[in-house]
Protein backbone atom coordinates (compact mmCIF):
# COMPACT_ATOMS: atom_id res chain seq x y z
CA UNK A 1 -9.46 -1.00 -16.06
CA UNK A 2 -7.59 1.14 -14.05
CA UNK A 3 -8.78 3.17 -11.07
CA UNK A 4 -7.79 6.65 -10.26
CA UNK A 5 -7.50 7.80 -6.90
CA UNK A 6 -7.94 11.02 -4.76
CA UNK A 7 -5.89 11.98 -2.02
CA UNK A 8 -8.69 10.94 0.96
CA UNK A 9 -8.47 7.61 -0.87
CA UNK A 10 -4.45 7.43 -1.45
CA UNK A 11 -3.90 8.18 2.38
CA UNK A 12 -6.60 5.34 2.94
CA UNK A 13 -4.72 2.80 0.65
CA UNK A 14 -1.40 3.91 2.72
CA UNK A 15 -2.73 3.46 6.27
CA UNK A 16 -4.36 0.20 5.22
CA UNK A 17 -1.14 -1.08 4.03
CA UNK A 18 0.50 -0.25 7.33
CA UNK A 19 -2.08 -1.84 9.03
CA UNK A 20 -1.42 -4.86 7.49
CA UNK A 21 2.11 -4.73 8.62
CA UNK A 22 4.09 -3.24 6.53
CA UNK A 23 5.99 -0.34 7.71
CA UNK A 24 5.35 2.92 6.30
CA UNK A 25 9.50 3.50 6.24
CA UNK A 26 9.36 0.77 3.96
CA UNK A 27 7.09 2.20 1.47
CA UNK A 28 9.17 4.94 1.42
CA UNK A 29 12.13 3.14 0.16
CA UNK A 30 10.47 1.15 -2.45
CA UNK A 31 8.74 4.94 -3.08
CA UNK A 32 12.58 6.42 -3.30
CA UNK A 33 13.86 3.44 -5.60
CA UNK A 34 11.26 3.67 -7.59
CA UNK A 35 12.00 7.20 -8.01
CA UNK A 36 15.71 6.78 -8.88
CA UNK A 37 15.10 3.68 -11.40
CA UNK A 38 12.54 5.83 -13.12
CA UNK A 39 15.18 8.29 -13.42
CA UNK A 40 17.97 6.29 -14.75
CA UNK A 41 15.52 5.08 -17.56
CA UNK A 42 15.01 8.32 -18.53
CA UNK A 43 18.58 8.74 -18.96
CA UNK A 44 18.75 12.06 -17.22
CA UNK A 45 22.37 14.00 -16.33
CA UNK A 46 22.64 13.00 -12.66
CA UNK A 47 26.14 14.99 -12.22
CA UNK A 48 24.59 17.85 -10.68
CA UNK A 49 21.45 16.89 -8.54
CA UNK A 50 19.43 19.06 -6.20
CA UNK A 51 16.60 17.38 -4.05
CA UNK A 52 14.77 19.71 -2.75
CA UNK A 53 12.83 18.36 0.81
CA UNK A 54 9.62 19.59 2.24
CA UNK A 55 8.67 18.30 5.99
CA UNK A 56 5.72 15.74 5.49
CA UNK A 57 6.30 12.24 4.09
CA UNK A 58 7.05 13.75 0.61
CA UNK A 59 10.07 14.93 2.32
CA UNK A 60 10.73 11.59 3.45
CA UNK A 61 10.93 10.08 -0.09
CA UNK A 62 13.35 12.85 -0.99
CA UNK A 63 15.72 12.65 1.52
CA UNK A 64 15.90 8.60 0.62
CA UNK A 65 15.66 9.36 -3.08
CA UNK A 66 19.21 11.69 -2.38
CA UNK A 67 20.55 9.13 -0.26
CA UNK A 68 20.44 6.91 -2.65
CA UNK A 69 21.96 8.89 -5.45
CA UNK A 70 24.84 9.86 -3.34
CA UNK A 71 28.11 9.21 -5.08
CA UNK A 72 27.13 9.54 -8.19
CA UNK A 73 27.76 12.83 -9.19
CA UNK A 74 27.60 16.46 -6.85
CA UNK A 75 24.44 16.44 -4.36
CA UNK A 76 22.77 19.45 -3.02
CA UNK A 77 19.72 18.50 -0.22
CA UNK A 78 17.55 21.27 0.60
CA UNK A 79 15.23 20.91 3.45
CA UNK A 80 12.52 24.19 2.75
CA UNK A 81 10.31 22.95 6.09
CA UNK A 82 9.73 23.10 9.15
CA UNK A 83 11.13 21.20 11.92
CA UNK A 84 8.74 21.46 13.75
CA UNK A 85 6.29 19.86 11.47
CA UNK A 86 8.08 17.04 10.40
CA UNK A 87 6.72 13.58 10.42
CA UNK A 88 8.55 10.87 12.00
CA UNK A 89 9.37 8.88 8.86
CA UNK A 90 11.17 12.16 7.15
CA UNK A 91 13.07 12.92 10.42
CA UNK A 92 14.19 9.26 10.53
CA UNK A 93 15.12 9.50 6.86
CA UNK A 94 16.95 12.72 7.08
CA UNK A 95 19.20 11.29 9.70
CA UNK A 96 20.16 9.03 7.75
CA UNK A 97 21.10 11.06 4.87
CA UNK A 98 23.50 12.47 7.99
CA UNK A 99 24.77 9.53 8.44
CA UNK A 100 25.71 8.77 4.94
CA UNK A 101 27.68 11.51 4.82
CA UNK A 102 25.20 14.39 3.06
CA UNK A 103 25.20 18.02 4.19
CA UNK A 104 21.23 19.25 4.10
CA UNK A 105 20.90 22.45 3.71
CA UNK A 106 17.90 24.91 5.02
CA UNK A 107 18.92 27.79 3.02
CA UNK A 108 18.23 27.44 -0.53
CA UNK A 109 21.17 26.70 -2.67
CA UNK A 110 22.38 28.95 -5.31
CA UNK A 111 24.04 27.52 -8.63
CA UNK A 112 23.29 25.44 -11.39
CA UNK A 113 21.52 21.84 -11.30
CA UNK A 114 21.07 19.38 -14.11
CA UNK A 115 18.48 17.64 -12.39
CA UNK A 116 16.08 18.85 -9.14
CA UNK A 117 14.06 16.57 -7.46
CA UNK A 118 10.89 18.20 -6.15
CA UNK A 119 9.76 16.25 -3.01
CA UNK A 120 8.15 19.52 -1.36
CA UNK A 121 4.47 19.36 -0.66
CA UNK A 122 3.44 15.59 -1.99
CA UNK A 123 -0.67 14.70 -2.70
CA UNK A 124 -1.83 15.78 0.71
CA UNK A 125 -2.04 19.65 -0.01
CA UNK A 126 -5.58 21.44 0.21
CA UNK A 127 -4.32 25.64 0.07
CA UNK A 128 -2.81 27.95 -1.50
CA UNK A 129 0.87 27.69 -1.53
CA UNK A 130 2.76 30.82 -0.19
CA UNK A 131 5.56 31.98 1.13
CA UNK A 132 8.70 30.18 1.01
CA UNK A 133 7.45 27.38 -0.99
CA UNK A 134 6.23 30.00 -3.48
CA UNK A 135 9.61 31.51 -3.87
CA UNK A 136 11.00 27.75 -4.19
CA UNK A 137 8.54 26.55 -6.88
CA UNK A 138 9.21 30.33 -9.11
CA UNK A 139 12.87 29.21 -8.64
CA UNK A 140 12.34 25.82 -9.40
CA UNK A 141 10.63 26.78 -12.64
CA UNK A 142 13.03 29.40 -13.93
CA UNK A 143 16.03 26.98 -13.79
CA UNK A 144 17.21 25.01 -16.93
CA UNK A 145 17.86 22.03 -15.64
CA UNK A 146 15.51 18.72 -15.81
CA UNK A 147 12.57 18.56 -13.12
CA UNK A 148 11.62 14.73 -11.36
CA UNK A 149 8.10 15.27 -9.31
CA UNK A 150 7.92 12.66 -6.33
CA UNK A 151 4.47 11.67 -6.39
CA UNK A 152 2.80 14.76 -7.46
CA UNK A 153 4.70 18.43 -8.64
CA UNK A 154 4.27 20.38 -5.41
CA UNK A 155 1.40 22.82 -5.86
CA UNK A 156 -1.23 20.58 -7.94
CA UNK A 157 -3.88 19.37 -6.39
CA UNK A 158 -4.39 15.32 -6.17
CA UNK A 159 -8.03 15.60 -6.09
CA UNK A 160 -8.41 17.31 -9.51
CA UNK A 161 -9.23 20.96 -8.40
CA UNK A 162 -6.06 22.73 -10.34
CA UNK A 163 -3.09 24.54 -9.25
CA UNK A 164 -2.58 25.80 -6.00
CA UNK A 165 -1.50 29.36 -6.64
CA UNK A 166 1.42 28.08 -8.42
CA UNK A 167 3.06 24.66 -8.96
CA UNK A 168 6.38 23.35 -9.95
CA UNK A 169 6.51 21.94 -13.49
CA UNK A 170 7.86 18.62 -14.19
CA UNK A 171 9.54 16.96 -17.02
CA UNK A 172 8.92 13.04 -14.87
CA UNK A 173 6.18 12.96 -12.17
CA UNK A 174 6.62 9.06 -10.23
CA UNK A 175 3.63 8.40 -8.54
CA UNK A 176 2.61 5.38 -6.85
CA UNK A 177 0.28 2.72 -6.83
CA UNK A 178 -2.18 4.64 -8.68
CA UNK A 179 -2.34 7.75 -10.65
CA UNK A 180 -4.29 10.34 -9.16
CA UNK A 181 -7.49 12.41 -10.63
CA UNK A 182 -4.92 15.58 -10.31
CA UNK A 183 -2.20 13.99 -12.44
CA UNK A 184 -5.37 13.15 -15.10
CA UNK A 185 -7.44 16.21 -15.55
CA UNK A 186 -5.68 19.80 -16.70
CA UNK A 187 -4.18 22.18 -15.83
CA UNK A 188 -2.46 19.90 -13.44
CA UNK A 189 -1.72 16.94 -16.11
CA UNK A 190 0.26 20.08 -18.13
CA UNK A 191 2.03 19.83 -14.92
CA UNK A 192 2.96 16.77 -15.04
CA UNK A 193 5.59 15.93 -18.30
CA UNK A 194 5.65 11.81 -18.17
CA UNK A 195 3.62 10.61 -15.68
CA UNK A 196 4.89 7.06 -14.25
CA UNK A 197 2.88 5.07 -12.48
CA UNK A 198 4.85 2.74 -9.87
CA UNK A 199 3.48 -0.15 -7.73
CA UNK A 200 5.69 -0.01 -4.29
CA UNK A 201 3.38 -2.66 -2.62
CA UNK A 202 0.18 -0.74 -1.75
CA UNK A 203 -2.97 -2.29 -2.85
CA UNK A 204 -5.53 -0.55 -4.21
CA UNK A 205 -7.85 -3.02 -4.50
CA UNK A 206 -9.96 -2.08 -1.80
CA UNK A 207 -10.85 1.18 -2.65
CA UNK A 208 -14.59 1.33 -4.70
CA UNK A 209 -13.52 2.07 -8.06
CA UNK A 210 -15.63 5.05 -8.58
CA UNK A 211 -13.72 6.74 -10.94
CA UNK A 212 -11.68 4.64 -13.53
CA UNK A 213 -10.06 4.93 -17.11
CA UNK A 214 -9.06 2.40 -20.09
CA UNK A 215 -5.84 1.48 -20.83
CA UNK A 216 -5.11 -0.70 -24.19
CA UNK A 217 -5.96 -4.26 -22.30
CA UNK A 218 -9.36 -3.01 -22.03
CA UNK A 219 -10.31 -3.53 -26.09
CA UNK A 220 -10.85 -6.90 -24.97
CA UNK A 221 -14.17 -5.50 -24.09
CA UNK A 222 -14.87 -4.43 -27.75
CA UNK A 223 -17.96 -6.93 -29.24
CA UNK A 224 -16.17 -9.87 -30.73
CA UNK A 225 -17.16 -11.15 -34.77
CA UNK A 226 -18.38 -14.84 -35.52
CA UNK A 227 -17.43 -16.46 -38.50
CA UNK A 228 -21.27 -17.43 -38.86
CA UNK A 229 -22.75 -14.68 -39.14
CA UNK A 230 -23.96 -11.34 -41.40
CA UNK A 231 -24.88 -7.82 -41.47
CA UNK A 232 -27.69 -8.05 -39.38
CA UNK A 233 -25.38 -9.73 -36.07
CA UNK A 234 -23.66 -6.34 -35.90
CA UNK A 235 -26.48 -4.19 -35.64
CA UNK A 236 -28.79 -1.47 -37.51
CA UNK A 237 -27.59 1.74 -36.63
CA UNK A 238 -30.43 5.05 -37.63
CA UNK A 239 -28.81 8.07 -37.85
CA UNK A 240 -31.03 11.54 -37.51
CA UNK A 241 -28.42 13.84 -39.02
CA UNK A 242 -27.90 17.08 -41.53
CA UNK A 243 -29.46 19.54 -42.94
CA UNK A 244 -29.06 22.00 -45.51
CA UNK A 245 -25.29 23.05 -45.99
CA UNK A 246 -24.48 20.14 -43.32
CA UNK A 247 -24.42 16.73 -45.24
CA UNK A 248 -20.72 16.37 -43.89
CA UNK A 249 -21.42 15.58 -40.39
CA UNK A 250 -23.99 12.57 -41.22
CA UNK A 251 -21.52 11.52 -43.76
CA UNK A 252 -18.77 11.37 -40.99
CA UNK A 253 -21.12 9.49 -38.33
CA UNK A 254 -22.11 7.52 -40.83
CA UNK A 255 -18.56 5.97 -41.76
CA UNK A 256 -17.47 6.16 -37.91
CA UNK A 257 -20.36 3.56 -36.94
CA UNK A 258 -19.60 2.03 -40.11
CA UNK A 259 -15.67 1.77 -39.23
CA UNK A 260 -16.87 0.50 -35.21
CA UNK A 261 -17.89 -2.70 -36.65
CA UNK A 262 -21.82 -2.03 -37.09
CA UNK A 263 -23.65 -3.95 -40.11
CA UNK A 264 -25.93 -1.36 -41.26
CA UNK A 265 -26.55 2.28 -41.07
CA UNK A 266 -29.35 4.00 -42.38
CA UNK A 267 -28.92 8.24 -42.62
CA UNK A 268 -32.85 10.13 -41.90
CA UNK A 269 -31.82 13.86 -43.56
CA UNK A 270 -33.63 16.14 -45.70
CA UNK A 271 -33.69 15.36 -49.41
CA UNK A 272 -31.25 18.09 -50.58
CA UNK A 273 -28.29 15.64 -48.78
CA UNK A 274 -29.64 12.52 -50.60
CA UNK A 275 -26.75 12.78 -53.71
CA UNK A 276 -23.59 13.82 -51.28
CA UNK A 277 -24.18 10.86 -48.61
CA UNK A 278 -24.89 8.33 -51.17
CA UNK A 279 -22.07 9.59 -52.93
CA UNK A 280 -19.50 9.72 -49.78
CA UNK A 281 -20.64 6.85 -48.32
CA UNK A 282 -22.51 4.46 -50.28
CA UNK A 283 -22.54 1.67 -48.22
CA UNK A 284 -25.10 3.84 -46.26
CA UNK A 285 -28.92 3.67 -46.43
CA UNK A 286 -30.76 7.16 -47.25
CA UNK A 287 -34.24 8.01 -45.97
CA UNK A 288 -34.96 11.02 -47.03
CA UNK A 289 -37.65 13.92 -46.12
CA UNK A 290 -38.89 17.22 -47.37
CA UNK A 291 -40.14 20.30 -45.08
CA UNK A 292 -44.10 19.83 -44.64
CA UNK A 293 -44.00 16.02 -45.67
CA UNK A 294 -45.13 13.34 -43.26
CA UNK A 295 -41.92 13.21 -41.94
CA UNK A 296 -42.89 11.49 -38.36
CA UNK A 297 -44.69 8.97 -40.25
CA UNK A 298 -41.29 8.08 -41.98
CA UNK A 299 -39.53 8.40 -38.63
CA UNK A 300 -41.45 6.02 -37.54
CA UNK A 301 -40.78 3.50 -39.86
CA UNK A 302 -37.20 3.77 -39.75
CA UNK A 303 -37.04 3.80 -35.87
CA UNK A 304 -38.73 0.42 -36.12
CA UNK A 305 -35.95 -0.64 -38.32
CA UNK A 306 -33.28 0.42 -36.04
CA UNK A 307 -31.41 -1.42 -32.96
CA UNK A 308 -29.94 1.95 -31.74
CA UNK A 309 -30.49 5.38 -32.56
CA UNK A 310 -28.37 9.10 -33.01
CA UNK A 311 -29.47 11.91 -33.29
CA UNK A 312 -28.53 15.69 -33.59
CA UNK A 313 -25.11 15.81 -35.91
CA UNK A 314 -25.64 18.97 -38.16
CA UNK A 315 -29.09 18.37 -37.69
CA UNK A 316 -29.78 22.40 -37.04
CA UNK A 317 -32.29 23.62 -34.62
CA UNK A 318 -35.62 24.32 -37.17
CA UNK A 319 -38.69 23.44 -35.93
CA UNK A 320 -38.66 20.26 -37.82
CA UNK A 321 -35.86 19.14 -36.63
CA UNK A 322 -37.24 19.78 -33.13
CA UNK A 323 -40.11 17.70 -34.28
CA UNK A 324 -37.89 14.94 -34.72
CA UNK A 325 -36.33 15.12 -31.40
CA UNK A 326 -39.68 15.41 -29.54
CA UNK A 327 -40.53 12.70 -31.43
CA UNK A 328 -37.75 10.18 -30.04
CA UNK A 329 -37.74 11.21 -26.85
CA UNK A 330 -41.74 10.34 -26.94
CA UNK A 331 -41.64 7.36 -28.91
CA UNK A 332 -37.79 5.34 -29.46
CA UNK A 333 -37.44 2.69 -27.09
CA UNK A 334 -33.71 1.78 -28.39
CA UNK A 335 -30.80 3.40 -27.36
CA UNK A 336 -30.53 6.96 -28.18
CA UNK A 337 -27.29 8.58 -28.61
CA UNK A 338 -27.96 12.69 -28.86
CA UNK A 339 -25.25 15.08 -29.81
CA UNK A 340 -24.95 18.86 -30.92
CA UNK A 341 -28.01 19.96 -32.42
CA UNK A 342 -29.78 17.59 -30.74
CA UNK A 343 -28.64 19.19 -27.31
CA UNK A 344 -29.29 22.00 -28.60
CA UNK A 345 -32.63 21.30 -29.38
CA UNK A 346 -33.17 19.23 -26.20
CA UNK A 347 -32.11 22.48 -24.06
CA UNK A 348 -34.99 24.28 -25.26
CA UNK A 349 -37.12 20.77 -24.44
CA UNK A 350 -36.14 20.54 -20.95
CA UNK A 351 -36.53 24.26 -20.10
CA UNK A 352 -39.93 23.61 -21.46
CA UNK A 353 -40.20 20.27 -18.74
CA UNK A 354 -38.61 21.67 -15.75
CA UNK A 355 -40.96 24.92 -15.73
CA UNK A 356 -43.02 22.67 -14.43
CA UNK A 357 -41.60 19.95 -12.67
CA UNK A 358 -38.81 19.67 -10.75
CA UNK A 359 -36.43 17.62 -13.05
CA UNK A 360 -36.67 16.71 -16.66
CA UNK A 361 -38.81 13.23 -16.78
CA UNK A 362 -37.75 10.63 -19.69
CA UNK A 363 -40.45 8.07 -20.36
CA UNK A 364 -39.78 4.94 -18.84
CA UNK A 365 -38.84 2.87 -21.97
CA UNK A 366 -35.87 5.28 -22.20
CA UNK A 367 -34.65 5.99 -18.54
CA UNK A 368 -31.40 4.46 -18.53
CA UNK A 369 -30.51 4.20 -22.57
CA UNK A 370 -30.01 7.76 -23.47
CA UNK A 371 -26.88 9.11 -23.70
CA UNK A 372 -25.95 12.74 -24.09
CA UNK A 373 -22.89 13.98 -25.54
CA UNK A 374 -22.74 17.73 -24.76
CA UNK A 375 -19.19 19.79 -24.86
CA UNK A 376 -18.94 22.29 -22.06
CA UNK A 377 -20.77 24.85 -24.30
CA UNK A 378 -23.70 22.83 -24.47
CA UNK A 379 -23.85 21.25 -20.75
CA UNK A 380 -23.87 24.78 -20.23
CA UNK A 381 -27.26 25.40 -21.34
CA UNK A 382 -28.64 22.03 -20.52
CA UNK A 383 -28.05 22.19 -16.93
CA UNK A 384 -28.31 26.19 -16.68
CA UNK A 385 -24.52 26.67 -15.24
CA UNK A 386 -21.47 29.15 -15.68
CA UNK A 387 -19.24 27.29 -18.25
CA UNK A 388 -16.42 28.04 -15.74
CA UNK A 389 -18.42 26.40 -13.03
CA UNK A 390 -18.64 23.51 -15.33
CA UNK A 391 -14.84 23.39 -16.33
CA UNK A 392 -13.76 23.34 -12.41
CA UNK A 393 -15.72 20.23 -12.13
CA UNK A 394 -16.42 18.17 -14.91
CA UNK A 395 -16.66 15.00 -12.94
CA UNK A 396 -19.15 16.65 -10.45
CA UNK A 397 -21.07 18.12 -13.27
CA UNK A 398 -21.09 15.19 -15.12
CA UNK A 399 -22.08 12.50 -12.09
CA UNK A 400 -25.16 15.09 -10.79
CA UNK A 401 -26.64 15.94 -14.48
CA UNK A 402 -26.57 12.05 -15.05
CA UNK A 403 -27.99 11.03 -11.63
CA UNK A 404 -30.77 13.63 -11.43
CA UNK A 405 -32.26 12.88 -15.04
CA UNK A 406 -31.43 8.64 -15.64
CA UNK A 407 -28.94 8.93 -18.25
CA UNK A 408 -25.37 8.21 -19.24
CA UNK A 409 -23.63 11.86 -19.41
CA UNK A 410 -20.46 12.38 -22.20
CA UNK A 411 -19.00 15.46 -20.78
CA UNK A 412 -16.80 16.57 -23.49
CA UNK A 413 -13.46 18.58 -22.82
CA UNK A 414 -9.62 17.43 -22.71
CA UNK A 415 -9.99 14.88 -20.58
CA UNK A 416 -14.24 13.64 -21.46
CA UNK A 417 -16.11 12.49 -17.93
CA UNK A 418 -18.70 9.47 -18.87
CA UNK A 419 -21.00 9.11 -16.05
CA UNK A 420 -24.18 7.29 -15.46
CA UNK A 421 -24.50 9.29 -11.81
CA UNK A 422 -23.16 6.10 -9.76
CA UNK A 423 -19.97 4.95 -11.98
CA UNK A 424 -17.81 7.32 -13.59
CA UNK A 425 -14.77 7.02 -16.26
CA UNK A 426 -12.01 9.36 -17.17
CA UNK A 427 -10.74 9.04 -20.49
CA UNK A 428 -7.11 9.73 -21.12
CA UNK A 429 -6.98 8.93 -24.58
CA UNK A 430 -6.81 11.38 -27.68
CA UNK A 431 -4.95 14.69 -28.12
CA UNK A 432 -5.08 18.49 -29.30
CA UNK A 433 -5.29 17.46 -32.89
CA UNK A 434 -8.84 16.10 -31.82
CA UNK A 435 -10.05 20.31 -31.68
CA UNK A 436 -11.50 19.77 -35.79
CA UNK A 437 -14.83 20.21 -36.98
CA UNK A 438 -16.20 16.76 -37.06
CA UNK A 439 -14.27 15.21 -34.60
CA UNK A 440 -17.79 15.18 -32.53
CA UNK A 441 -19.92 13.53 -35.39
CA UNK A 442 -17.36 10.74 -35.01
CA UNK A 443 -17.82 10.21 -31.65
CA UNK A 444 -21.55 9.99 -31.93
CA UNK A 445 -21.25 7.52 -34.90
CA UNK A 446 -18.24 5.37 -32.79
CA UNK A 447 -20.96 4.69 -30.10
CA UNK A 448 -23.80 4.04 -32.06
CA UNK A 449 -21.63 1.78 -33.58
CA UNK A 450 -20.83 -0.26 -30.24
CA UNK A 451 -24.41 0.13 -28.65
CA UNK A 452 -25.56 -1.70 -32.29
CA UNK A 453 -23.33 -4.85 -31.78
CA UNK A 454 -24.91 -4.89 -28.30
CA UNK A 455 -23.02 -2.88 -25.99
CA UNK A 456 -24.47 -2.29 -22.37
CA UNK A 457 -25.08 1.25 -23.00
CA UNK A 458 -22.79 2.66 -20.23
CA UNK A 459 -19.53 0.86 -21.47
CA UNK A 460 -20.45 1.69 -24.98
CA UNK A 461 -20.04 5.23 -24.11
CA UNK A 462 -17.31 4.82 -22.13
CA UNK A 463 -15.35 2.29 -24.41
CA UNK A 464 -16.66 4.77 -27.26
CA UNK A 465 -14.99 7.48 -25.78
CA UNK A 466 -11.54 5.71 -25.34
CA UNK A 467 -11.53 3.96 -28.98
CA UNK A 468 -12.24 7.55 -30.37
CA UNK A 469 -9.34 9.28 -28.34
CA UNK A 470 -7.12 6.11 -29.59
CA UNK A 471 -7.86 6.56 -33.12
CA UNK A 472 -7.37 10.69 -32.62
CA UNK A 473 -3.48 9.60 -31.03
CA UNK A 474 -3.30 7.03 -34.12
CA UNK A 475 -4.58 10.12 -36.97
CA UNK A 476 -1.87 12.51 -35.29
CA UNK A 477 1.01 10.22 -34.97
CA UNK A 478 0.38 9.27 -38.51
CA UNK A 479 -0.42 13.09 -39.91
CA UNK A 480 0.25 15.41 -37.07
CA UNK A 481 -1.86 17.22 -34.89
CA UNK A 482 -2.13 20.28 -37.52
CA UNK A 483 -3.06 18.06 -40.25
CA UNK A 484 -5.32 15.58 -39.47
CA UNK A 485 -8.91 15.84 -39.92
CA UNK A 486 -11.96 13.92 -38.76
CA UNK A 487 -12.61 11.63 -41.64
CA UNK A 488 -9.09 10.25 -40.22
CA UNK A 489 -10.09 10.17 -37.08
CA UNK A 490 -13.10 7.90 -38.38
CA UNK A 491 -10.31 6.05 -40.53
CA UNK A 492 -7.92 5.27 -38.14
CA UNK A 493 -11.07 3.51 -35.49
CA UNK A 494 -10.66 0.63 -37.85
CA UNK A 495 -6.98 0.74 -37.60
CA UNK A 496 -6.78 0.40 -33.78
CA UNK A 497 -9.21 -2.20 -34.06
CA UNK A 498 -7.58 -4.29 -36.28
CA UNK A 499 -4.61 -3.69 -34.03
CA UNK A 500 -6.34 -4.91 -31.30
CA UNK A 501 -7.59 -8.00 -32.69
CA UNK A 502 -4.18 -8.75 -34.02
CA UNK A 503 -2.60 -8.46 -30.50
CA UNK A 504 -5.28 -10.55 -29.07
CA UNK A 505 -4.86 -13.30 -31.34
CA UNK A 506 -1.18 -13.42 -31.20
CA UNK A 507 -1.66 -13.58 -27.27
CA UNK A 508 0.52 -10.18 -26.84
């Protein structure tokens, strides 16, 4: 698990580091050679280098970053601050540059760089950027050569809120001891390029991990298989999906829970999908129902059956389908997973509520194991906001909408929020090729799959969301992010976990 900071909590991690005696001039070497290794990795033309020095600590790592390039090819310093504002550490460290020899200049240098270092504004910016370092970053931007971010491109905000006005883009952003929320979410990950994460010696450790993400290590979380043992240890997954014209997406969440590692799935659909799931997937189950039959009565049976419970993939929005819904929200004490027409269906449901009451009220049995799954589109009309409201805070969104009505939120976008209203994980998994019909059936199915084995339902949809981003990365680098579809996407789950596993057991 890895935790992902804000700038309130950076600056924290940084004074309690010099509190504990380490100087902060010494962070800012480690901060400058980690800078300058990172570069040398990266192989970049360091002929012609430009570091270009703003007048808070930022500056600071700059100024040592040049200093210790010096000699290696031409060097052009730039200090685009103010005196008068400069912190103690940058002054100290742009003497020093002096006394090595290197001529800063304050008016911007003309000519052409194969490399500028950005080390302008840093993580601590909160406004607009005008001015001077307006004119700098347009420059910055126009020129051809490579671009190395100190910490964060100058201009994008460290506490996830966007782009400044306008921000420098980098090809290599270094950041330390943790990556910031910023550096995660767009548009300032597009920002970005490679993002490098360096540890210079500041603990993080004792900052609440409020927001975190997976990284590969964290598949050790995955629900392990024993060798004694058969379909019914991995769980009975019940899937409320299709309609008329829309066998495909059961079929898909279907073979994604199938692919997770559940034991069984059973498919509740109308009878005119009955031939084209059995036929897709036949290792699936089939209850079946026809408009006007006792279909609740057959519900019922099969939520009995089940460990865990999905509903809403290409289910449609008919009044029997909202039956259905009204029915598991009233009566399914397992898990429920709901997605797309099921939000869509549940939208309608909790207008209905919340006339009434102040927030929408789950039965008891269910407070805590529902999770929703809604794209921005749809947590539109669940929560009643402006989709662009949404999109400028997904995390905020996603934390009050799960806090205020018990249940684990799936806030779907570029980078998906999972929230339970108290913890809170960022996924930074999966790609573009991911935008395909289908690709949200498999999601639902990937979780289902999870909370079946036995899951806690919170890192189900969490680890859910990461495995299904993994196996989107493993469909495009295998098919390409025009080609691939979501039945790969449901394919390639199994491949990253048998990659997993395999790493595991070799000890790698």
């Amino acid at each position: 698990m890895e935790v992902l900071l804000n700038a309130k909590q950076m600056k924290a991690c940084d004074e309690r580091t010099i509190s504990l005696g380490i100087p902060s001039m010494v962070l800012m070497e480690r901060a400058a050679l980690a800078v300058v290794e990172e570069m040398e990795k990266a192989a970049l033309d360091l002929s012609k280098v430009l570091v270009v020095c703003g007048s808070g600590n930022n500056g600071g790592d700059g100024f040592a970053v040049a200093r210790l390039l010096s000699g290696r090819g031409q060097m052009a310093v730039c200090f685009v601050g103010k005196e008068t504002s400069m912190t103690k550490e940058t002054a100290l460290q742009r003497h020093i540059c002096e006394n090595f020899g290197l001529k800063i200049s304050s008016n911007f240098p003309d000519g052409e760089y194969t490399t500028i270092v950005d080390a302008m504004l840093g993580i601590g910016l909160s406004r607009a950027v005008e001015g001077r370092y307006a004119e700098v970053i347009e420059w910055i931007n126009a020129q051809p050569a490579k671009v190395v971010a100190v910490d964060i491109p100058s201009g994008v905000s460290a506490d996830g809120q966007g782009v400044f006005g306008t921000a420098v883009r980098a090809d290599l952003t270094v950041t330390f001891a943790a990556r910031k929320l910023g550096q995660i979410l767009y548009p300032g990950a597009a920002y970005c390029g490679r993002l490098i994460c360096r540890d210079i010696g500041i603990p993080v450790s004792a900052v609440p991990p409020r927001i975190f993400t997976y990284t590969k290590q964290d598949l050790i979380r995955l629900p392990k298989r024993v060798p004694a043992s058969h379909k019914g240890t991995y769980g009975k997954v019940l899937l409320i999906a299709g309609s008329e014209g829309m066998s495909g997406a059961a079929t898909l969440a279907a073979r994604a829970a199938f692919r997770s590692g559940c034991g069984m799935v059973r498919v509740f659909t109308p009878s005119c999908n009955r031939t084209v799931i059995q036929t897709v997937i036949p290792e699936a189950m089939v209850t079946t129902w026809e408009p006007g039959e006792e279909k609740l009565r057959l519900l019922e049976k099969a939520l009995a059956w089940s460990d865990v419970v999905g509903i809403g993939p290409g289910l449609g929005t008919s009044e029997d389908a909202g039956e259905l819904l009204r029915f598991c929200l009233e009566h399914c004490d397992r898990p429920l997973v709901i997605d797309a027409d099921g939000l869509n269906l549940l939208s309608a449901y909790l207008s209905a509520q919340t006339s009434t009451t102040e927030t929408f009220l789950l039965p008891d049995f269910l407070r805590g194991k529902v999770i929703l799954t809604p794209h921005i589109g749809e947590m539109g009309r669940l929560a009643g906001m402006d989709c662009k409201a949404i999109a400028a805070d997904l995390i905020g969104t996603a934390q009050q909408f799960a806090l205020r009505h018990k249940v684990i939120c799936v806030l779907k976008d570029a980078r998906t929020v999972v929230s339970d209203g108290k913890q809170t994980y960022l996924n930074t998994s999966g790609n573009d090729g991911m935008a395909v019909a289908g690709s949200g059936d498999v999601l639902t199915g990937v979780i289902c799959g999870l909370l079946a084995q036995g899951m806690p339902v919170f890192d189900a949809a969490a680890l859910g969301v990461y495995l299904h981003g993994l196996a989107g990365d493993l469909a495009r680098a295998e098919l390409g992010a025009h080609g691939m579809m979501a039945g790969e996407i449901a394919d390639s789950v199994g491949k990253v976990l048998k990659e997993s596993i395999e790493k595991a057991d070799t000890g790698m």
